[in-house]
N, C-alpha and C. Protein backbone atom coordinates (compact mmCIF):
# COMPACT_ATOMS: atom_id res chain seq x y z
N UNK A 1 -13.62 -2.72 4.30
CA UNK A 1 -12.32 -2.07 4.38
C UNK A 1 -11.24 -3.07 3.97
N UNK A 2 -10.27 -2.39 3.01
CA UNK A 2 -9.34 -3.17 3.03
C UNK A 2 -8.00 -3.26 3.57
N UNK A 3 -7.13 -4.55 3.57
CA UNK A 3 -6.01 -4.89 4.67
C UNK A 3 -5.15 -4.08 3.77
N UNK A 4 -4.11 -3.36 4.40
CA UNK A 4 -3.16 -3.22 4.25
C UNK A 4 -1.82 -3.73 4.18
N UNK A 5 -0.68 -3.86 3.56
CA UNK A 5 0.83 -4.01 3.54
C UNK A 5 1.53 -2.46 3.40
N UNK A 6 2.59 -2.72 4.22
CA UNK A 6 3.21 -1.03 4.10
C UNK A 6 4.33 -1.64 4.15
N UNK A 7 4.93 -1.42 2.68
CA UNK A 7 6.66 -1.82 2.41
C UNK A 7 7.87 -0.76 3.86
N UNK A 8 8.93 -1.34 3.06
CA UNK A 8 9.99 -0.86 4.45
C UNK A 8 10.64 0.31 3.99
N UNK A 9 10.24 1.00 2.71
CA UNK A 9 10.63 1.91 3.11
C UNK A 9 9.67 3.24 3.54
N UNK A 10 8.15 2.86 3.60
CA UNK A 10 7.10 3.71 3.69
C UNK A 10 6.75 3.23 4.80
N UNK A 11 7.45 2.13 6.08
CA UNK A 11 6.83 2.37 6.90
C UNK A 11 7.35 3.29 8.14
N UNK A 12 6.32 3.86 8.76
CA UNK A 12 6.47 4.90 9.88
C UNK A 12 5.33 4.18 10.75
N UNK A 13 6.15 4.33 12.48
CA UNK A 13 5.63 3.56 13.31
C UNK A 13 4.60 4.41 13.60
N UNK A 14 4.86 5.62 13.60
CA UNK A 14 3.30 6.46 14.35
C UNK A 14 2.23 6.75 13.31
N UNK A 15 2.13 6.62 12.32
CA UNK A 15 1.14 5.65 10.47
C UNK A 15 0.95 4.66 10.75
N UNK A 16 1.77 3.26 11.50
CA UNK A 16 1.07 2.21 11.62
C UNK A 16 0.06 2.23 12.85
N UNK A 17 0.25 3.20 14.05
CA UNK A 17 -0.25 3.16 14.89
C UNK A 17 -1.49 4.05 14.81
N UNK A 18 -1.54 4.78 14.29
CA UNK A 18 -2.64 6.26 13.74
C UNK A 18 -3.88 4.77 13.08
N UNK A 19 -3.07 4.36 12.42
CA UNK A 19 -4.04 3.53 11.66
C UNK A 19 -4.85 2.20 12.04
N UNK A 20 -3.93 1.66 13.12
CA UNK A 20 -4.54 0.66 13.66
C UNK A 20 -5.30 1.27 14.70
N UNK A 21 -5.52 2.29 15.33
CA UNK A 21 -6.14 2.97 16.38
C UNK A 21 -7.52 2.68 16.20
N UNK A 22 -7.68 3.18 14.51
CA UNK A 22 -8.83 3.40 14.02
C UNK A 22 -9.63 2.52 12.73
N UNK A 23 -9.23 0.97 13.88
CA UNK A 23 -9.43 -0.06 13.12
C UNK A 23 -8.96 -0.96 12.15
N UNK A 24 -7.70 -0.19 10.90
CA UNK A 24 -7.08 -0.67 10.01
C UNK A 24 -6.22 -2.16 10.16
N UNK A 25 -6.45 -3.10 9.84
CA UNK A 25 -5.65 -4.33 9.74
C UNK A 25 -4.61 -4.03 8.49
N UNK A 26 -3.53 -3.89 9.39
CA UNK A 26 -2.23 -3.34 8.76
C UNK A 26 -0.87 -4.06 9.13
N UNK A 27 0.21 -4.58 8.30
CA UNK A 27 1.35 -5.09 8.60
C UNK A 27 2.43 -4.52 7.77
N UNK A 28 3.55 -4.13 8.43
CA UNK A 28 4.59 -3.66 8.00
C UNK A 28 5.49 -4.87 7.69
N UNK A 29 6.64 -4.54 6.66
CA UNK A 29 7.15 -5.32 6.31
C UNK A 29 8.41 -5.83 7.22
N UNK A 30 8.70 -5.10 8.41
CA UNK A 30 9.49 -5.78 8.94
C UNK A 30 8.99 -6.14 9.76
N UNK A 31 7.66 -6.51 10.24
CA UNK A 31 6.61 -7.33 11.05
C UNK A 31 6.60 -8.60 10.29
N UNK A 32 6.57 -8.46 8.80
CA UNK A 32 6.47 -9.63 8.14
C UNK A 32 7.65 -10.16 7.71
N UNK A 33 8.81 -9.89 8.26
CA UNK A 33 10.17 -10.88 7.95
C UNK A 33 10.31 -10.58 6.08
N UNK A 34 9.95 -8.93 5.61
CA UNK A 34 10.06 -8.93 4.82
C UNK A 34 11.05 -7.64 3.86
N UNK A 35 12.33 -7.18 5.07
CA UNK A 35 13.40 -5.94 4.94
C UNK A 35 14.16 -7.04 4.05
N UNK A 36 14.89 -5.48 3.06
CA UNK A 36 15.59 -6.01 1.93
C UNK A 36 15.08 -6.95 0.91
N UNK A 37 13.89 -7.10 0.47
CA UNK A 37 13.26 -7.75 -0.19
C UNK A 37 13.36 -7.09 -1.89
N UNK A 38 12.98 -7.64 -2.97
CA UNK A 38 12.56 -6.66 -4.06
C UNK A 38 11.29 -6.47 -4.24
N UNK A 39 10.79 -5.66 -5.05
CA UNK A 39 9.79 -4.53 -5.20
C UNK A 39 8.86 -6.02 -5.42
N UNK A 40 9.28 -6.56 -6.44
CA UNK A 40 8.12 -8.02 -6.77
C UNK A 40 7.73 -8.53 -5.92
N UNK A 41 9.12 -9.30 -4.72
CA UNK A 41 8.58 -9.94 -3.55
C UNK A 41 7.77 -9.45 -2.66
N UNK A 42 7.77 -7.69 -2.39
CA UNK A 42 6.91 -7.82 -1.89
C UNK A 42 5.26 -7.46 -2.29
N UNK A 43 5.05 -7.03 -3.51
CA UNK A 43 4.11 -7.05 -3.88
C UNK A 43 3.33 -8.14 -4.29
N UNK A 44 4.27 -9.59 -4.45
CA UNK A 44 3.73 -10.85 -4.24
C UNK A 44 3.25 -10.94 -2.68
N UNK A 45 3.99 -10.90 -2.24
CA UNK A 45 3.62 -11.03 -0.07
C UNK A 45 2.45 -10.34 -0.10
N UNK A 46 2.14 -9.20 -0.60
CA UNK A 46 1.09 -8.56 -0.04
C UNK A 46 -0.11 -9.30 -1.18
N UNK A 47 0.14 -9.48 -2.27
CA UNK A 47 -1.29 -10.18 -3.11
C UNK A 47 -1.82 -11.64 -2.33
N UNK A 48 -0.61 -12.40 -2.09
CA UNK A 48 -0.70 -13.62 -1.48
C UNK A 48 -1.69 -13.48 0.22
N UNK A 49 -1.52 -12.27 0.52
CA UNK A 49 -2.38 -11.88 1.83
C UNK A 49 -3.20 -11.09 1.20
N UNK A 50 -3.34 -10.73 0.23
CA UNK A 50 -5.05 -9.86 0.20
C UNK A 50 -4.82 -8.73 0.54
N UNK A 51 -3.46 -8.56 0.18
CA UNK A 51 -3.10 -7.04 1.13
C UNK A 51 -3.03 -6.43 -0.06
N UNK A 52 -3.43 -4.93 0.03
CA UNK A 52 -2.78 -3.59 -0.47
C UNK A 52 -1.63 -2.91 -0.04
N UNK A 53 -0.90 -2.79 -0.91
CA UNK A 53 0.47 -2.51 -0.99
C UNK A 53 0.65 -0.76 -1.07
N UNK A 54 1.06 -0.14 0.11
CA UNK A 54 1.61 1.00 0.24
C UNK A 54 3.12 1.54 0.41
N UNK A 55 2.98 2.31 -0.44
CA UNK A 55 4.66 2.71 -0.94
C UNK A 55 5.19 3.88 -1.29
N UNK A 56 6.21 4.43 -0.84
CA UNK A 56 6.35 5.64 -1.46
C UNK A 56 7.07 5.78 -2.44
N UNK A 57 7.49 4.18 -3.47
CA UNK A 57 8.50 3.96 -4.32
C UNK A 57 7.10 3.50 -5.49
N UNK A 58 6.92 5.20 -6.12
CA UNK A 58 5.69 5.27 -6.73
C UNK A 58 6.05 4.84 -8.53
N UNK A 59 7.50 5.04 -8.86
CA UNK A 59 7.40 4.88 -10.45
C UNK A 59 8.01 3.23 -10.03
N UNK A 60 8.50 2.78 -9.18
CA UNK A 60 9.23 0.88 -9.31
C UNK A 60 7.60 0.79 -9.16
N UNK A 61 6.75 0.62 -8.63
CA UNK A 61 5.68 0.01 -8.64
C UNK A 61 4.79 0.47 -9.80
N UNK A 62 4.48 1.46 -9.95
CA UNK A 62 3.88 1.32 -11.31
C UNK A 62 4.00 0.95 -12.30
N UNK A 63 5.59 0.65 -12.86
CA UNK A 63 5.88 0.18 -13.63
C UNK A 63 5.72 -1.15 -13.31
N UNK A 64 6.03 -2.12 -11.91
CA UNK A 64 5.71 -3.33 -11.85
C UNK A 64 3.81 -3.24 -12.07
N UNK A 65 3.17 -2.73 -11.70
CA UNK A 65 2.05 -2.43 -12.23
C UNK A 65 1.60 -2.90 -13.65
N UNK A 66 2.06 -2.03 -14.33
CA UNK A 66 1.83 -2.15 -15.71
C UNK A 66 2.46 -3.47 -15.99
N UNK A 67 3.95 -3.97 -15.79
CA UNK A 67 4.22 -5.48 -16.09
C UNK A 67 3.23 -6.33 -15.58
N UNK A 68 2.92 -6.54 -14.94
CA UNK A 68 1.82 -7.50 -14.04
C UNK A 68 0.30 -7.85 -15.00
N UNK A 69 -0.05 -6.64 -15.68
CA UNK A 69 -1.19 -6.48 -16.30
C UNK A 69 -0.64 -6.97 -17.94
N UNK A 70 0.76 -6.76 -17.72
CA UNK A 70 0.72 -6.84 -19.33
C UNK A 70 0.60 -8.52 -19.38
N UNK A 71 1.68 -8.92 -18.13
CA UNK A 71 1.56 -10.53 -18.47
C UNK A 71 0.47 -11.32 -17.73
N UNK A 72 -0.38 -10.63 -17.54
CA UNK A 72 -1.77 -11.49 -17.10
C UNK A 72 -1.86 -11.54 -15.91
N UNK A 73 -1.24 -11.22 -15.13
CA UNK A 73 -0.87 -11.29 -13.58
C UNK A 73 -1.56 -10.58 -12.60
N UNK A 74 -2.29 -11.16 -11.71
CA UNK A 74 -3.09 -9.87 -10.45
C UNK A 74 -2.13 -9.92 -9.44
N UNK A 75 -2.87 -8.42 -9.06
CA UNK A 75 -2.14 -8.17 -7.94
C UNK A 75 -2.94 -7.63 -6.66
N UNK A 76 -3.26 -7.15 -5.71
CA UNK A 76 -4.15 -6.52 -4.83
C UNK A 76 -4.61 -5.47 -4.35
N UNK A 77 -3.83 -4.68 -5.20
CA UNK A 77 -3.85 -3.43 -5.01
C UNK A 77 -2.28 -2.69 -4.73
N UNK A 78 -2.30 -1.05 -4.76
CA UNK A 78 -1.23 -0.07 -4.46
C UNK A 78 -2.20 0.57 -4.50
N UNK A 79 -1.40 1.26 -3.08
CA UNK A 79 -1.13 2.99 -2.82
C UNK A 79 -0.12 3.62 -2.66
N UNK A 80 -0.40 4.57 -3.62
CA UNK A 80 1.36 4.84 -3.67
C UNK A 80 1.41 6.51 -3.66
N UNK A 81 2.31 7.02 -2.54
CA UNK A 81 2.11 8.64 -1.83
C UNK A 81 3.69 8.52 -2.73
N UNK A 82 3.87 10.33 -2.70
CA UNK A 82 5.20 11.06 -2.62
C UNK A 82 5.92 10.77 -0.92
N UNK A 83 7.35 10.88 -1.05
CA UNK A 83 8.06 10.40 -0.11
C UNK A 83 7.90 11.62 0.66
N UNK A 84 7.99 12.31 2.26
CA UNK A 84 8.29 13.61 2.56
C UNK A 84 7.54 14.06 2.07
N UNK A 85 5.96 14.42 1.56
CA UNK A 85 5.67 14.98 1.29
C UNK A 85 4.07 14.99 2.07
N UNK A 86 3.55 14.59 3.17
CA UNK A 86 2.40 14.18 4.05
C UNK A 86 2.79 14.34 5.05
N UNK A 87 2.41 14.66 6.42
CA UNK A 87 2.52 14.60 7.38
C UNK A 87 2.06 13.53 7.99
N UNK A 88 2.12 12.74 8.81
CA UNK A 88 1.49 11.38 9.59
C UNK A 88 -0.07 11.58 9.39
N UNK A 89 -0.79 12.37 10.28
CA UNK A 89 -1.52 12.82 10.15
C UNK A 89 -2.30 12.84 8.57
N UNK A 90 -1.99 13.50 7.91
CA UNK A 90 -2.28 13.75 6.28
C UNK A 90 -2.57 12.44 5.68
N UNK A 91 -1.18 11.70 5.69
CA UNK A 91 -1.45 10.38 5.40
C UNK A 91 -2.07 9.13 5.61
N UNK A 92 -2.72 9.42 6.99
CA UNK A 92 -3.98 8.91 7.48
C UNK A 92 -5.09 9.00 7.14
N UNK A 93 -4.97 10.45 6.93
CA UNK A 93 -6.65 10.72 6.98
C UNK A 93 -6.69 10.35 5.09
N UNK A 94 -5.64 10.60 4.23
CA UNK A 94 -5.81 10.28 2.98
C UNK A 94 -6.04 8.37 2.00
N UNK A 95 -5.47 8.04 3.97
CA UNK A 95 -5.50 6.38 3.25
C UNK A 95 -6.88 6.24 3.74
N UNK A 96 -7.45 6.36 4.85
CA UNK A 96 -8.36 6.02 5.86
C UNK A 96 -9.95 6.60 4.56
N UNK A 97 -9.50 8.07 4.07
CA UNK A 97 -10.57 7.77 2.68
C UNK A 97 -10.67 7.00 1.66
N UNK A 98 -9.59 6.54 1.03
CA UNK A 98 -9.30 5.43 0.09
C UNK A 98 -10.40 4.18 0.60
N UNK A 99 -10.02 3.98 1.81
CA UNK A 99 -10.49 2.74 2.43
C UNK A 99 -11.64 2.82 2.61
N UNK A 100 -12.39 3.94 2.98
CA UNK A 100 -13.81 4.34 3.54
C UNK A 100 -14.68 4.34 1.87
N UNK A 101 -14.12 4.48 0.92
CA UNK A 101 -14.87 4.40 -0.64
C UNK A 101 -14.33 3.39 -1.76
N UNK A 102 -13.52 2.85 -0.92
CA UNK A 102 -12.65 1.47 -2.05
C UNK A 102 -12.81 0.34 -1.91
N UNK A 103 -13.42 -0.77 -2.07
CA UNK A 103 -13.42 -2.19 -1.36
C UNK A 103 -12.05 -2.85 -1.84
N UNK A 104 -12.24 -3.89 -1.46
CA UNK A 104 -10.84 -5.18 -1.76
C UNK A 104 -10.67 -5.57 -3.07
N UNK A 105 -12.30 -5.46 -3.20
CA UNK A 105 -12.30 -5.72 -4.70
C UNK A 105 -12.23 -4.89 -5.93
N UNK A 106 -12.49 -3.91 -5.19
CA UNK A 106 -12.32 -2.50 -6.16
C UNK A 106 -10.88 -2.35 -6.17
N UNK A 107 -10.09 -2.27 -5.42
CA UNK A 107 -8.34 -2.11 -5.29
C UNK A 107 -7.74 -3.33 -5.99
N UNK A 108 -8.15 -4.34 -6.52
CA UNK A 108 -7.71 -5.83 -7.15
C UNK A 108 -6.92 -5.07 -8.33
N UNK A 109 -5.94 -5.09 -8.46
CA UNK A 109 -5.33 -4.83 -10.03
C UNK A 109 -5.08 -3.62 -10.00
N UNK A 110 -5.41 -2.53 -9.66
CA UNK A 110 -5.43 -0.85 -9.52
C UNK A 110 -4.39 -0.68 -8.54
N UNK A 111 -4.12 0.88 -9.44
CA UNK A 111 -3.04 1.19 -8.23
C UNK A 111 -3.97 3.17 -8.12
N UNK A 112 -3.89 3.77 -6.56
CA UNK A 112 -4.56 4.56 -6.90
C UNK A 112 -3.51 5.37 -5.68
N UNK A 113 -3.26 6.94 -6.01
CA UNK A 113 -2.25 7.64 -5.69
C UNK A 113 -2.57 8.27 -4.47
N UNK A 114 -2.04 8.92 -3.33
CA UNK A 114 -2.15 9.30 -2.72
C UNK A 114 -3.01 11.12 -2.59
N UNK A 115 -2.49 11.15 -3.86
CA UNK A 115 -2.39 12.96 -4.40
C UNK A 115 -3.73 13.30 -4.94
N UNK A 116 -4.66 12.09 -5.19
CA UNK A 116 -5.78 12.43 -5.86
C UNK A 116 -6.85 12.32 -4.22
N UNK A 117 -6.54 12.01 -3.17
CA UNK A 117 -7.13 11.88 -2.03
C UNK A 117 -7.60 12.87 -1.15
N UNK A 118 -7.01 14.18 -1.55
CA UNK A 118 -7.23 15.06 -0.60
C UNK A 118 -8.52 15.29 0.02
């Protein structure tokens, strides 16, 4: 299974708690001294921890995505949901499959959507 990062504006306390219930090693970004940051910094924070990066700021990251790959650069992964559009619940059970068929190493460089999870 892999670790999670959940940027500040995708995090929700009862998602971090749903998730750690059921095992997930997960840190939010204002756990990590990391509010008001840019989209890079924290997708550096989370590569630098091995973390996968969850977000609901799905076209800034893909496009940092695609920059990253163009200039040679890894990263650790994204997941990246629609904003308002999951219920707590939903979004659990849709990361919690990601995780149950994705390794760390499979998520290295990939970014994989929330919407294809159902």
């Amino acid at each position: 299974m892999f670790r999670l990062y959940i940027d500040e504006d995708s995090a929700d306390r009862n998602l971090v708690q749903a998730l750690r219930a059921r095992g997930v090693d997960v840190i939010t970004a204002q756990e990590a001294d990391m509010i008001e940051r840019t989209d890079d910094e924290h997708l550096q924070f989370a590569t630098s921890r091995n973390r996968v990066l969850y977000s609901f700021n799905r076209g800034d990251f893909f496009r940092l995505h695609s920059q990253y790959l163009a200039e040679g650069k890894d990263h650790a992964g994204m997941l990246l949901a629609r904003q308002q559009h999951y219920s707590v619940g939903e979004q659990m059970r849709r990361v919690l499959k990601v995780m149950a068929l994705k390794s760390a190493a499979d998520m290295r460089n990939c970014v994989e959507f929330l919407s294809a999870w159902g």
